[in-house]
PDB file of N, CA and C in Angstrom:
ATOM      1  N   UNK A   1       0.926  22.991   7.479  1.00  0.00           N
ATOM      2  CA  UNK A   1       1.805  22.393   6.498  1.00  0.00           C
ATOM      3  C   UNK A   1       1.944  20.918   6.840  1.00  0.00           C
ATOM      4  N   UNK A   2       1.756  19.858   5.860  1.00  0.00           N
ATOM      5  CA  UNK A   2       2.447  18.747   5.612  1.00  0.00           C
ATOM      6  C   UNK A   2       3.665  18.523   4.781  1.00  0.00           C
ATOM      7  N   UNK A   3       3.852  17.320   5.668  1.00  0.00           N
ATOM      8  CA  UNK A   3       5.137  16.850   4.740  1.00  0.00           C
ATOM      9  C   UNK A   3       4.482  15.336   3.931  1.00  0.00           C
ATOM     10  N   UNK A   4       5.402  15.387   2.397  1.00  0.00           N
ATOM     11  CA  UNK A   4       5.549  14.081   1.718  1.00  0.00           C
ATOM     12  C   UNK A   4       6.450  13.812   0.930  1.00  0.00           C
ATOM     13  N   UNK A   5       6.133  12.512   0.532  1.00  0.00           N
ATOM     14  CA  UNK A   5       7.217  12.144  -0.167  1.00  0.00           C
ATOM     15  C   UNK A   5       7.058  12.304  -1.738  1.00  0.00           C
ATOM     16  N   UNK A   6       7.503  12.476  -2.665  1.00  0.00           N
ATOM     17  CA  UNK A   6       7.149  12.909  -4.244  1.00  0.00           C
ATOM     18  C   UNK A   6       7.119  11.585  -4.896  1.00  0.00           C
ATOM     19  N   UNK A   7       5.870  10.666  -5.317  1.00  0.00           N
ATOM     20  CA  UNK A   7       6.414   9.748  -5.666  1.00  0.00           C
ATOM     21  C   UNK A   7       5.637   9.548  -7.484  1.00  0.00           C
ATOM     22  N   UNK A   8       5.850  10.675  -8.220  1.00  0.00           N
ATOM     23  CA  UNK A   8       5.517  10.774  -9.542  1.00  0.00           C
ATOM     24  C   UNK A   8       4.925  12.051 -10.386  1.00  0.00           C
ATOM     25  N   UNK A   9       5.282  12.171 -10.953  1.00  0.00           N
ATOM     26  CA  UNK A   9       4.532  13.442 -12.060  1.00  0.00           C
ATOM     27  C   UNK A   9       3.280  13.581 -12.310  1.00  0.00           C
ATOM     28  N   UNK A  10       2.753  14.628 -12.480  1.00  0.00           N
ATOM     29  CA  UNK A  10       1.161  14.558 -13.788  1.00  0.00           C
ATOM     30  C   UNK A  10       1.841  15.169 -14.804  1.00  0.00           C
ATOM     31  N   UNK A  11       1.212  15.012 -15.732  1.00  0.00           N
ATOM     32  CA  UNK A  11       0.904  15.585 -17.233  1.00  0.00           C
ATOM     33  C   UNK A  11      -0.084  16.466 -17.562  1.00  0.00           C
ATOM     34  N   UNK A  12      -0.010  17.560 -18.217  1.00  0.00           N
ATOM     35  CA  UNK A  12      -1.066  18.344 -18.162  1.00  0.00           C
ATOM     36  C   UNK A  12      -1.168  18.661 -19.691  1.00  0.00           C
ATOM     37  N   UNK A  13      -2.233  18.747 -20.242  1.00  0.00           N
ATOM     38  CA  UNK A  13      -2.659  18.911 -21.728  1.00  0.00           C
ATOM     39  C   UNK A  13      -2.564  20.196 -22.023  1.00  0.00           C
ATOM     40  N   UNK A  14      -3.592  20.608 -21.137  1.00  0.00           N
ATOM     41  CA  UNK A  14      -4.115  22.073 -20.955  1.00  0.00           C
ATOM     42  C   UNK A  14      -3.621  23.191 -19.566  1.00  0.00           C
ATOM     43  N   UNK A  15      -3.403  24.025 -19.586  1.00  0.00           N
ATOM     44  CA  UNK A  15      -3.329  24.460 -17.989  1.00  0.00           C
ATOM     45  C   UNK A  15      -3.656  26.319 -17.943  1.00  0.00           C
ATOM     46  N   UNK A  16      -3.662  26.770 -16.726  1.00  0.00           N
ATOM     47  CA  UNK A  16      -4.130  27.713 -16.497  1.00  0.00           C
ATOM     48  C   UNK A  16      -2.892  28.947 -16.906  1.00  0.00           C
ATOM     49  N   UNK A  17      -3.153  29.793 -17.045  1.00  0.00           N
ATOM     50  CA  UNK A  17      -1.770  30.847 -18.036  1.00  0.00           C
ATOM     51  C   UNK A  17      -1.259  30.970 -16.454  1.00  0.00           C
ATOM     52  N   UNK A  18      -2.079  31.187 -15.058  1.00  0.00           N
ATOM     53  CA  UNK A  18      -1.216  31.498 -14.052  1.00  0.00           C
ATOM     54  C   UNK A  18      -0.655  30.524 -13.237  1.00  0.00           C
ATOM     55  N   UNK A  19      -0.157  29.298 -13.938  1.00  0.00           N
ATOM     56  CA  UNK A  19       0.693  28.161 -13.486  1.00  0.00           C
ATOM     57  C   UNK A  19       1.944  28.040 -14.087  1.00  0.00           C
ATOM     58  N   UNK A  20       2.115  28.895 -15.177  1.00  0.00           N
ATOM     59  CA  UNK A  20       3.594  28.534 -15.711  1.00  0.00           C
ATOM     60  C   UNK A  20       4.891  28.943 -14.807  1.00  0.00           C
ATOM     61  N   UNK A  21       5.702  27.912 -15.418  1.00  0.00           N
ATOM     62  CA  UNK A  21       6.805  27.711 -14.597  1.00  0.00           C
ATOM     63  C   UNK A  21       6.828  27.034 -13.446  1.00  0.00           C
ATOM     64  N   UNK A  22       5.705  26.152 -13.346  1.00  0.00           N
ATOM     65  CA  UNK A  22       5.540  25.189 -12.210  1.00  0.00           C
ATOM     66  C   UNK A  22       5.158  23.601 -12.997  1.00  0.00           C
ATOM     67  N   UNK A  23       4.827  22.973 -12.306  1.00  0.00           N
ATOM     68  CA  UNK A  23       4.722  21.330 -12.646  1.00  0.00           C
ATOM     69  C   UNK A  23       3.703  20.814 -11.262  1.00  0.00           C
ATOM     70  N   UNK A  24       3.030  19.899 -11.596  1.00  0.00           N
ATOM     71  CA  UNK A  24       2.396  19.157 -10.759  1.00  0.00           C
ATOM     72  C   UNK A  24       2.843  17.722 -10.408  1.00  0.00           C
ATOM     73  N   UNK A  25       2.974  17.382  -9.044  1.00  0.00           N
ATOM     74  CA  UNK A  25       3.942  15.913  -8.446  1.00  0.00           C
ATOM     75  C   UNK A  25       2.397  15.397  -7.946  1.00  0.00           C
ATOM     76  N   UNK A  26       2.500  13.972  -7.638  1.00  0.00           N
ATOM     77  CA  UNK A  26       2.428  12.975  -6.903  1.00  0.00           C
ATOM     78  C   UNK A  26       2.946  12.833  -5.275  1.00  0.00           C
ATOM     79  N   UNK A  27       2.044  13.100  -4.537  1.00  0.00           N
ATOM     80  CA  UNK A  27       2.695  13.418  -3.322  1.00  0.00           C
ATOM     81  C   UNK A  27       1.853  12.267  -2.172  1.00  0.00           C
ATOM     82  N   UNK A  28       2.583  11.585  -1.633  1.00  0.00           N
ATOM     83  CA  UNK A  28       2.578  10.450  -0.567  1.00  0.00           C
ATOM     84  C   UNK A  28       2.685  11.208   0.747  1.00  0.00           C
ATOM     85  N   UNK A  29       1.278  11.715   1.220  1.00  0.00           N
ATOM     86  CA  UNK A  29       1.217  12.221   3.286  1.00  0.00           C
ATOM     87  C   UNK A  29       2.198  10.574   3.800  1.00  0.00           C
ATOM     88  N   UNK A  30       3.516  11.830   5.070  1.00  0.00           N
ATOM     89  CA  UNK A  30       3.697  11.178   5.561  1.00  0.00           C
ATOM     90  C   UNK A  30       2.993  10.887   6.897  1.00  0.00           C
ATOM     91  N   UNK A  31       3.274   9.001   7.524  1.00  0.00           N
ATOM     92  CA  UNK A  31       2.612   9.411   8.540  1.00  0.00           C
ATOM     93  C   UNK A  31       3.527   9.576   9.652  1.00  0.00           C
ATOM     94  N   UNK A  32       2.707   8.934  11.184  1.00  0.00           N
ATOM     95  CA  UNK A  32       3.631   9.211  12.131  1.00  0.00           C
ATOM     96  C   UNK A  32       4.558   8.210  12.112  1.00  0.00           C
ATOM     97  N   UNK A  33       4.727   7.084  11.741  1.00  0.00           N
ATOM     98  CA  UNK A  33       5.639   5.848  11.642  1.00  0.00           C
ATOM     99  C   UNK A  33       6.162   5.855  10.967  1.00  0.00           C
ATOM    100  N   UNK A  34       6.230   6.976   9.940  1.00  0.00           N
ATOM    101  CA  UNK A  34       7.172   7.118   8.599  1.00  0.00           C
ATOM    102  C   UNK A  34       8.014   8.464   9.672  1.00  0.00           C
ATOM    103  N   UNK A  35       7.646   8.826   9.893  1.00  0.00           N
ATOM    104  CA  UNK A  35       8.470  10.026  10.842  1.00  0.00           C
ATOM    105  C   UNK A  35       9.668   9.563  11.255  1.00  0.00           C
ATOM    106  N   UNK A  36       9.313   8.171  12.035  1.00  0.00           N
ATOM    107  CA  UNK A  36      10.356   7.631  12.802  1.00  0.00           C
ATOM    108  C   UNK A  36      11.056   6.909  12.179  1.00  0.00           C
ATOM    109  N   UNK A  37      10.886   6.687  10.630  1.00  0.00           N
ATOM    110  CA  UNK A  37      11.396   5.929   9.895  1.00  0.00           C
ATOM    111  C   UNK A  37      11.605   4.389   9.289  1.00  0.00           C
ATOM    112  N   UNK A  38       9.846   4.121   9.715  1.00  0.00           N
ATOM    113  CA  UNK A  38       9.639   3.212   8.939  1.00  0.00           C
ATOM    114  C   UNK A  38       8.851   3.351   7.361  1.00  0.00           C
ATOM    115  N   UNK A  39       9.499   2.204   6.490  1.00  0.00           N
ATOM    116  CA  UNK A  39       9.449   2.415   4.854  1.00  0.00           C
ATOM    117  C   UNK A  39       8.046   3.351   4.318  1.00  0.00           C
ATOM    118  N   UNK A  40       7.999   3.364   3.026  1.00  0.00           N
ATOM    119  CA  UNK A  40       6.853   4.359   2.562  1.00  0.00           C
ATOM    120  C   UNK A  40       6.070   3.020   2.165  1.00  0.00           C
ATOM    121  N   UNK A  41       5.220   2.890   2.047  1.00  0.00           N
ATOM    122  CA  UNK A  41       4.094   1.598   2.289  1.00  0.00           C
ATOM    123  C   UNK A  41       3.192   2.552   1.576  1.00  0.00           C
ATOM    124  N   UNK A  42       2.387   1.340  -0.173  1.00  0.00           N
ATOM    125  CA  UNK A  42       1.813   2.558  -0.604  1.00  0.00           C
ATOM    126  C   UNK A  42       0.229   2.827   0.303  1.00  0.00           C
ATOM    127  N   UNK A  43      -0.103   3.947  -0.348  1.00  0.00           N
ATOM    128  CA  UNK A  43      -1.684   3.899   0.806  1.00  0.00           C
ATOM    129  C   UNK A  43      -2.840   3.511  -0.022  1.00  0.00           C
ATOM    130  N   UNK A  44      -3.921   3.769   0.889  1.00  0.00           N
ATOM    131  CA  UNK A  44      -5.231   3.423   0.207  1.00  0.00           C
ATOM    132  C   UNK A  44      -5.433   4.228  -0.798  1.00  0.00           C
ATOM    133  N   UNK A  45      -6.467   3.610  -1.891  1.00  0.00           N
ATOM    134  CA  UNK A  45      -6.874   4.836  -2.835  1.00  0.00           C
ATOM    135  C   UNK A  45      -7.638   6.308  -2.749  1.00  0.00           C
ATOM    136  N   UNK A  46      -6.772   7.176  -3.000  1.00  0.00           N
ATOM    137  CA  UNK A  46      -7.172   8.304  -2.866  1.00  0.00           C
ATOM    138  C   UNK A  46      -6.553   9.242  -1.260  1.00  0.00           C
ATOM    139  N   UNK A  47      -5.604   8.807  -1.116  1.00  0.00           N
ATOM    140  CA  UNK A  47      -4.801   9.265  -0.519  1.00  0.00           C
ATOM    141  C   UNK A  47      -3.637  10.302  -0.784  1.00  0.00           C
ATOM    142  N   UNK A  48      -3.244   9.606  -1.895  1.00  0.00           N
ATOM    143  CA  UNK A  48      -2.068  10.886  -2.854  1.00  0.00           C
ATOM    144  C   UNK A  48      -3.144  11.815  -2.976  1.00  0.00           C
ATOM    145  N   UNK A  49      -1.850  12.975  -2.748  1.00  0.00           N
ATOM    146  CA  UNK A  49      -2.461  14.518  -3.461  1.00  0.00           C
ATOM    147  C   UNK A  49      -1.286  14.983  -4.697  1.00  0.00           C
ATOM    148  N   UNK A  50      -2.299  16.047  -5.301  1.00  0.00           N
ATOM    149  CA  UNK A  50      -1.621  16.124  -6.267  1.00  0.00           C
ATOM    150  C   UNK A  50      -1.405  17.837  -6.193  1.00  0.00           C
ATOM    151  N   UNK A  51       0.103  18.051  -6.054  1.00  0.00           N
ATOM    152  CA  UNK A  51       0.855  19.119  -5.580  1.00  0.00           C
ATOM    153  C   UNK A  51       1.221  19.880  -6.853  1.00  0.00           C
ATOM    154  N   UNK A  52       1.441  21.438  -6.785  1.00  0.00           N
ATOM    155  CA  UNK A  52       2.164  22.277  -7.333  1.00  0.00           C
ATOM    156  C   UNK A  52       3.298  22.467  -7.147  1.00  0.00           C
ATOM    157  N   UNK A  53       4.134  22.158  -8.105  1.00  0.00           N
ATOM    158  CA  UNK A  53       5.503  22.470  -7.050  1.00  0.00           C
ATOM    159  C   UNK A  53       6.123  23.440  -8.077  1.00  0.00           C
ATOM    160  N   UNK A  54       6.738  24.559  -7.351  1.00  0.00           N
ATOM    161  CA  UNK A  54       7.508  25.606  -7.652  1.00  0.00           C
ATOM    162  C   UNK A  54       8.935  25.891  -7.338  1.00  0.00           C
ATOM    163  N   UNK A  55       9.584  24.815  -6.246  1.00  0.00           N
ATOM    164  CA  UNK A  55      10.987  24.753  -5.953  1.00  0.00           C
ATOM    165  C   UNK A  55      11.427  23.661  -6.731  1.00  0.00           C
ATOM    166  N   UNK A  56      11.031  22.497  -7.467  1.00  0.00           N
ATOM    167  CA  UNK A  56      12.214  21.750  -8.034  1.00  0.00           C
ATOM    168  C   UNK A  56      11.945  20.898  -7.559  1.00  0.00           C
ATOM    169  N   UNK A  57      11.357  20.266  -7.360  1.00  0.00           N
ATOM    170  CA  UNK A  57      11.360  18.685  -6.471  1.00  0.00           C
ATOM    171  C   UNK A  57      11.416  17.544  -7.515  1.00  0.00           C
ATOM    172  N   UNK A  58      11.939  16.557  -6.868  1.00  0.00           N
ATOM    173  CA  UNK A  58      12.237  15.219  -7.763  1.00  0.00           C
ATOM    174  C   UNK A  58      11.713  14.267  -6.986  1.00  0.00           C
ATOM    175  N   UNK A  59      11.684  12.901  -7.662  1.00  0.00           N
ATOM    176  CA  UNK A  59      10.976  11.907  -7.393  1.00  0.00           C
ATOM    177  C   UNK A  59      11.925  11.286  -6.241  1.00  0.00           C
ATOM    178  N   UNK A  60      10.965  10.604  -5.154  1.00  0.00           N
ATOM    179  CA  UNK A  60      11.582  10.543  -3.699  1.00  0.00           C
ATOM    180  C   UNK A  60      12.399  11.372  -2.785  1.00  0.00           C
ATOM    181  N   UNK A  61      11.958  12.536  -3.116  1.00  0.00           N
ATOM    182  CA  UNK A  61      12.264  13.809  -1.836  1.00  0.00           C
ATOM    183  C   UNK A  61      11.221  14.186  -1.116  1.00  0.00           C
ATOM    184  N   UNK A  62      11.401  14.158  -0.454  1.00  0.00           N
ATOM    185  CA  UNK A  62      10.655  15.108   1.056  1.00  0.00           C
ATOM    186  C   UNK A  62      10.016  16.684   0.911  1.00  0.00           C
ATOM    187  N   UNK A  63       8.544  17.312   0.386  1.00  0.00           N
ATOM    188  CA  UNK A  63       8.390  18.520   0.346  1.00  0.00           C
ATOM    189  C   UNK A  63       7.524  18.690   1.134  1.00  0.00           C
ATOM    190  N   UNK A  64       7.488  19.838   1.906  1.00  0.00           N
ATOM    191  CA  UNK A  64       6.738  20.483   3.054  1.00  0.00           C
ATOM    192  C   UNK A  64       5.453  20.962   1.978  1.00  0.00           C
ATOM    193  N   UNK A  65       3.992  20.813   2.137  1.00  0.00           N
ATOM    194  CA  UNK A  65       2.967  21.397   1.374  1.00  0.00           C
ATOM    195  C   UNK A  65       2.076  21.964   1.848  1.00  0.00           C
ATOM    196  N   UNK A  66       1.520  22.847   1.820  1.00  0.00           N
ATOM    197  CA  UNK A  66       0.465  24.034   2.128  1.00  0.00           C
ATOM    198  C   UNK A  66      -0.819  23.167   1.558  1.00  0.00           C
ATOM    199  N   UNK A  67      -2.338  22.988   1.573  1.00  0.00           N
ATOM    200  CA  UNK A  67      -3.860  22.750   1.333  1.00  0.00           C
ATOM    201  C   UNK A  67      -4.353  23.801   1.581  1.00  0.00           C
ATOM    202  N   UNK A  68      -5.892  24.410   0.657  1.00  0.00           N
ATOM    203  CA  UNK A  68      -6.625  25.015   0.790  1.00  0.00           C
ATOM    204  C   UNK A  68      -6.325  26.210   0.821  1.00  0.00           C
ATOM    205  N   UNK A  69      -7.249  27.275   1.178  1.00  0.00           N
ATOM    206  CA  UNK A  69      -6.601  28.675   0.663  1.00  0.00           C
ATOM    207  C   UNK A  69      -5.200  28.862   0.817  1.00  0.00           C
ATOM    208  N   UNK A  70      -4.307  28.355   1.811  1.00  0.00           N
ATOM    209  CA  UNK A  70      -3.001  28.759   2.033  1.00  0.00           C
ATOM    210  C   UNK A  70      -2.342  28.779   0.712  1.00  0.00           C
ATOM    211  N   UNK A  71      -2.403  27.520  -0.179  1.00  0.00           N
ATOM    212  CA  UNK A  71      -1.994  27.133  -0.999  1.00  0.00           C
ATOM    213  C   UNK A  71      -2.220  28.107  -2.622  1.00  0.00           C
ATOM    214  N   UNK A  72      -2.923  28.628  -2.474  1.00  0.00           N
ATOM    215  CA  UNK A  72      -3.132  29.412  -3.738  1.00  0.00           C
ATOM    216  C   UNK A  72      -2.798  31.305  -2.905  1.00  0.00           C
ATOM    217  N   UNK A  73      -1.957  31.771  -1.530  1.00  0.00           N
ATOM    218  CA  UNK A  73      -1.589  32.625  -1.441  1.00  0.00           C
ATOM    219  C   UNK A  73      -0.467  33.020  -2.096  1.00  0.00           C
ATOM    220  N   UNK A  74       1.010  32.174  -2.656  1.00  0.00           N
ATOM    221  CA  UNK A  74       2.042  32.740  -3.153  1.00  0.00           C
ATOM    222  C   UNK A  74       1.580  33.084  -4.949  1.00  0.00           C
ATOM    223  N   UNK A  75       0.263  33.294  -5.335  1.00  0.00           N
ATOM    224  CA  UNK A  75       0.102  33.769  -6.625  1.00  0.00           C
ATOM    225  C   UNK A  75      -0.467  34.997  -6.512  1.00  0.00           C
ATOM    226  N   UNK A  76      -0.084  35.768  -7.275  1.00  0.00           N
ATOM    227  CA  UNK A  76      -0.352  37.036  -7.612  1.00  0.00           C
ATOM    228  C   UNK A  76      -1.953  37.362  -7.887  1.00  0.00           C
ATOM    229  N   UNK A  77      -2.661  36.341  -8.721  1.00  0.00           N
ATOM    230  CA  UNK A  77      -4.059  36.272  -8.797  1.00  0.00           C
ATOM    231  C   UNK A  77      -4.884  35.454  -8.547  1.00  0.00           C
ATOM    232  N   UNK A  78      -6.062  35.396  -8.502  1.00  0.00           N
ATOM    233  CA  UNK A  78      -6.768  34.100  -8.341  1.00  0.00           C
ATOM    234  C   UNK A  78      -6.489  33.000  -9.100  1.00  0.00           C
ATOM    235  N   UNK A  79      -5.986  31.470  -8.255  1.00  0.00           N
ATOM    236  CA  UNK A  79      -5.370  30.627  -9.220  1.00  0.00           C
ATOM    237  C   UNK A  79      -5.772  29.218  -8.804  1.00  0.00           C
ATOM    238  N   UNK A  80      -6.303  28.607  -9.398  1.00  0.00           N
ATOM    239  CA  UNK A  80      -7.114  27.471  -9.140  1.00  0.00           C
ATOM    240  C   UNK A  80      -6.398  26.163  -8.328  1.00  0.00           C
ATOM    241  N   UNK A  81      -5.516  26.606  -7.484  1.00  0.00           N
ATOM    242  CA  UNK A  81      -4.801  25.581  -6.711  1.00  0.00           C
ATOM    243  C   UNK A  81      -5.344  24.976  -5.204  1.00  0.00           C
ATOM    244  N   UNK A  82      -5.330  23.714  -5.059  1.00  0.00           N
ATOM    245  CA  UNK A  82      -5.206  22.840  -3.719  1.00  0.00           C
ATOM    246  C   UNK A  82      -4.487  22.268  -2.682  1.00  0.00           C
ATOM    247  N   UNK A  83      -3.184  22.535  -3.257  1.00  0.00           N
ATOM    248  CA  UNK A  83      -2.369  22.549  -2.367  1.00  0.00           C
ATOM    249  C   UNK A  83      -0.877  22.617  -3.122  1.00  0.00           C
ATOM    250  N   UNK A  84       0.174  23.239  -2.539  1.00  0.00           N
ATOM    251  CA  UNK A  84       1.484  24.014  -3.210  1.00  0.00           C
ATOM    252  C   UNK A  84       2.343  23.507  -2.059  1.00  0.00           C
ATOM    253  N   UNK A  85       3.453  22.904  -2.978  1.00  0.00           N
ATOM    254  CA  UNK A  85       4.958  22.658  -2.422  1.00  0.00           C
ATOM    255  C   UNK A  85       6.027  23.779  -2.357  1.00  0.00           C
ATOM    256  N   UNK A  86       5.842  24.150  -0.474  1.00  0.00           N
ATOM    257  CA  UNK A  86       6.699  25.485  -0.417  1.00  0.00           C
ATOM    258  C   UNK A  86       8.125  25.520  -0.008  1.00  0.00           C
ATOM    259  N   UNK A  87       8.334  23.642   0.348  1.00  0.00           N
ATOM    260  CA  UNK A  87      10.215  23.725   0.485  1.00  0.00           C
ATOM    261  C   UNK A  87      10.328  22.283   0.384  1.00  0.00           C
ATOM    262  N   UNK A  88      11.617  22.028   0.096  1.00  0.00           N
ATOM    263  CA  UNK A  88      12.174  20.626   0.709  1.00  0.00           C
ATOM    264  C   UNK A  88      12.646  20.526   1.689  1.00  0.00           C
ATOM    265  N   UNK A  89      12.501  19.379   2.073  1.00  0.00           N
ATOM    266  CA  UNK A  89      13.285  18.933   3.095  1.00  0.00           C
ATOM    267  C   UNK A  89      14.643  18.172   3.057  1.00  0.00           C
ATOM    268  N   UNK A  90      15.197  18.584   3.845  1.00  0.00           N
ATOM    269  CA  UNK A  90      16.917  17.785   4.115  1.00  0.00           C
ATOM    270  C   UNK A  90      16.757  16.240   4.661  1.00  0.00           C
ATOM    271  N   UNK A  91      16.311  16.996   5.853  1.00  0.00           N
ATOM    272  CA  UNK A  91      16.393  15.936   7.486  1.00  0.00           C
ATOM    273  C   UNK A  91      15.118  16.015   8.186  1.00  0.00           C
ATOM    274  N   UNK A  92      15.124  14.941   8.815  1.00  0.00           N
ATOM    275  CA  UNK A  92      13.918  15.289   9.335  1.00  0.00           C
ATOM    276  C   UNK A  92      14.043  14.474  10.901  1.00  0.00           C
ATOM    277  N   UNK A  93      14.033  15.071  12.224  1.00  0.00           N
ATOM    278  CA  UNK A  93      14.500  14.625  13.635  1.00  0.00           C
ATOM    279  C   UNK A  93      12.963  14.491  14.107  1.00  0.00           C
ATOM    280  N   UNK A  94      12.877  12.991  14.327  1.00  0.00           N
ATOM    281  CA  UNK A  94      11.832  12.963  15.111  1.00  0.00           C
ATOM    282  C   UNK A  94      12.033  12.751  16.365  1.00  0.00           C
ATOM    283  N   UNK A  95      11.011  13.109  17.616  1.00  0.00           N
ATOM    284  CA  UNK A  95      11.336  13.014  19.107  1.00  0.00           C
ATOM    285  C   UNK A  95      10.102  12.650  19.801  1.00  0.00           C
ATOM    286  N   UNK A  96       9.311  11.786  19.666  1.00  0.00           N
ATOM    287  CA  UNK A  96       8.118  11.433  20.240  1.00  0.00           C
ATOM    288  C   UNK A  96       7.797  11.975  21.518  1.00  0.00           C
ATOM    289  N   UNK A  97       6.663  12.166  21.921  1.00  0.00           N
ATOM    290  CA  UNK A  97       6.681  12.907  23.604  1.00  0.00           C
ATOM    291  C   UNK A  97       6.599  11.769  23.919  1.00  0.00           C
TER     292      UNK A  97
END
């Protein structure tokens, strides 16, 4: 699991019948210097991923995300996903070794 930050929507024209009731975000990997709490700095191109989210997330929150098969396990059938937003986050304590 990663964490990011939500920083926009997609739009979808068309979509698969086993996605309803979900939405797709804009999701910013945090890194390790964002951990400790320095600003979100945007990244290079092709860095955002583009998330499923099924809990509710809004623009500039923190969601923990699943990639690759993990990500298409909470569906019932085969479902054409890359990676799924499985919580938010509150807080986040960093402690460097």
């Amino acid at each position: 699991m990663r964490l990011g930050t939500v920083i926009g929507k997609v739009t979808l024209g068309i979509s698969d019948s086993a996605l309803k009731g979900g939405r797709f975000l804009l999701v910013q990997p945090l890194s390790r210097e964002q951990f400790a709490g320095a600003p979100l700095l945007p990244l290079a191109k092709g860095a955002t991923v583009v998330v499923y989210d099924g809990v509710g997330a809004g623009e500039g929150q923190i969601v923990g995300f699943s990639e690759g098969a993990e990500a298409a396990v909470p569906f019932p059938v085969a479902t054409p996903i890359d990676a799924y937003a499985s919580c938010l986050i509150d807080q986040i304590h960093y402690s460097p070794p």
